[in-house]
Protein backbone atom coordinates (compact mmCIF):
# COMPACT_ATOMS: atom_id res chain seq x y z
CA UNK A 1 1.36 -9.28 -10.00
CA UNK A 2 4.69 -10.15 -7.70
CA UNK A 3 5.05 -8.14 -4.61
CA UNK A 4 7.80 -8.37 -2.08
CA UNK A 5 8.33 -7.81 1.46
CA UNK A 6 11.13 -6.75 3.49
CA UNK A 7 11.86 -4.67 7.14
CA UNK A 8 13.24 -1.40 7.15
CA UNK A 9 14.14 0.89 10.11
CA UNK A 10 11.45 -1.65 11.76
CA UNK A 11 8.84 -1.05 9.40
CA UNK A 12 7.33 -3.74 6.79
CA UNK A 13 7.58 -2.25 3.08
CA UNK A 14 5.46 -4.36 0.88
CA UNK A 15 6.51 -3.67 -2.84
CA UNK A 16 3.76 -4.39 -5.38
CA UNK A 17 4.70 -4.87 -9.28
CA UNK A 18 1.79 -5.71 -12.43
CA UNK A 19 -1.44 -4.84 -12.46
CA UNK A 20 -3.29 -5.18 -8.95
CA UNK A 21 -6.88 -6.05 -10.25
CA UNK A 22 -9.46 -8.94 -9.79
CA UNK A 23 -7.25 -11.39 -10.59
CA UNK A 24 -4.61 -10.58 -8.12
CA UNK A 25 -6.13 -8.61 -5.76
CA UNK A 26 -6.93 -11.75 -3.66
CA UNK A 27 -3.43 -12.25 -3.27
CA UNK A 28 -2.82 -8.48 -2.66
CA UNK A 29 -5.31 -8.31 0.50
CA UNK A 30 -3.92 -11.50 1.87
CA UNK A 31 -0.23 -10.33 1.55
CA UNK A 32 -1.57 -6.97 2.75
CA UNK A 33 -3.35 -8.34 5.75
CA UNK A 34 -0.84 -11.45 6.85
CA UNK A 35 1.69 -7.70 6.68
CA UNK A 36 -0.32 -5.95 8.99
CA UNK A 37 -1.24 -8.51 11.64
CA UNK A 38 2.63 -8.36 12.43
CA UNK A 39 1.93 -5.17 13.93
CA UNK A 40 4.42 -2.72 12.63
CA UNK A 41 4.05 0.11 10.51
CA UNK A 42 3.43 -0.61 6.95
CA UNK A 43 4.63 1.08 3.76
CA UNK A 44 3.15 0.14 0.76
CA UNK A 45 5.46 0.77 -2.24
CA UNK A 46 3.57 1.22 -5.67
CA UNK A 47 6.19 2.41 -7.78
CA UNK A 48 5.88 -0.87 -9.84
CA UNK A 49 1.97 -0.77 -10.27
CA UNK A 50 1.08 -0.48 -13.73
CA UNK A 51 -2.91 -0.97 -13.13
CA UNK A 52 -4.95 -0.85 -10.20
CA UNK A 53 -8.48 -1.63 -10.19
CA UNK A 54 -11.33 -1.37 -8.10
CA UNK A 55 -10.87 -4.57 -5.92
CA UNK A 56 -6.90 -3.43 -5.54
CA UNK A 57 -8.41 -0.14 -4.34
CA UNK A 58 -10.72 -2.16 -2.17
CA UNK A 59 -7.61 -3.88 -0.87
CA UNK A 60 -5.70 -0.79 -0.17
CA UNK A 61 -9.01 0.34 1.85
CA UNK A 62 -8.97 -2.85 4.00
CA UNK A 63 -5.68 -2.66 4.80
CA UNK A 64 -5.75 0.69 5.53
CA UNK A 65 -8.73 0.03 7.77
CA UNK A 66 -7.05 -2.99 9.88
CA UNK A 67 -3.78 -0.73 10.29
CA UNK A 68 -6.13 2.06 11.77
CA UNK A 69 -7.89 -0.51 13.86
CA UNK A 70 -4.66 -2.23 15.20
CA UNK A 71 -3.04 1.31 15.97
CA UNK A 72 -0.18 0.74 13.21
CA UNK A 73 0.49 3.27 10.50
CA UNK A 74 -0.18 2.63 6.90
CA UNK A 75 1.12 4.81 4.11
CA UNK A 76 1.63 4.56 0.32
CA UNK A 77 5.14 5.28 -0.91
CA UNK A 78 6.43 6.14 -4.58
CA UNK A 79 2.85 5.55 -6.34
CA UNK A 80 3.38 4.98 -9.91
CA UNK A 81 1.22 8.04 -11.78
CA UNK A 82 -0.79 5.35 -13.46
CA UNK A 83 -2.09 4.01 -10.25
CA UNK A 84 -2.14 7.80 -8.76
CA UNK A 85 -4.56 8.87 -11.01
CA UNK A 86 -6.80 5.81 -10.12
CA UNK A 87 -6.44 7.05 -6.22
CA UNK A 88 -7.24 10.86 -7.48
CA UNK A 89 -10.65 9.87 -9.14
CA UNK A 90 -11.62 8.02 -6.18
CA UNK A 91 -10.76 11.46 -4.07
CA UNK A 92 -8.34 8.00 -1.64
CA UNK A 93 -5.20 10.49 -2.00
CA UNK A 94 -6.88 12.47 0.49
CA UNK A 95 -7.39 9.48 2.72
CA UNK A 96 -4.14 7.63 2.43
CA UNK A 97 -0.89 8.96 3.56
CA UNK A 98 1.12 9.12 0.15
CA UNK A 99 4.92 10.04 0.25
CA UNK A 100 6.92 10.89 -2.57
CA UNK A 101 9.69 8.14 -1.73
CA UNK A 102 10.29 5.46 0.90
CA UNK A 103 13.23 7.62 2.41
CA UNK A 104 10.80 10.35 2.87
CA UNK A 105 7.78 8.11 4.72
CA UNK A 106 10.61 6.40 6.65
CA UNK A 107 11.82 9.98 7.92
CA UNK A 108 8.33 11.15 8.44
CA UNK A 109 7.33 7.69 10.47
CA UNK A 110 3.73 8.02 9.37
């Protein structure tokens, strides 16, 4: 897994690529959480995610949980169908804010 990070229109887009499973999914919650303790809104880009597993799931959750604790928005963005279909079975698409592209959570400021 390599992720990246970058600020746009004052939010923090975290860009995951590779599988996001128990290997990496240490790495994912600590990028995830270090992301969110900056306190801005966080967009999660998954458009490089080829496999998710449960711990990456469990990572999202977390994350998602400190953003909602912290007051900060936290949205998936561009989630590769692989990785969509992961979120479906676990009925999380109707938890997470998902947007089709970055543009279109960046417009819709979560």
């Amino acid at each position: 897994m390599q992720h990246t990070t970058r600020e746009e229109q004052g939010a923090l887009v975290i860009a995951f690529e590779g599988e996001v499973d128990l290997e990496h999914s240490p790495k994912a919650r600590e990028v995830l959480l270090d992301g969110i303790d900056m306190g801005k809104n966080v967009f999660i880009d998954m458009s490089g995610v080829t496999y998710i597993d449960s711990s990456g799931v469990a990572s999202l959750v977390e994350g998602f949980q400190r953003a909602k604790t912290q007051g900060s928005s936290f949205a998936l963005v561009a989630v590769n169908p692989a990785a969509l279909r992961v979120l479906e079975l676990a009925r999380l698409d109707r938890v997470f804010v998902i947007h089709a592209t970055l543009a279109e959570g960046l417009d819709g400021s979560t």
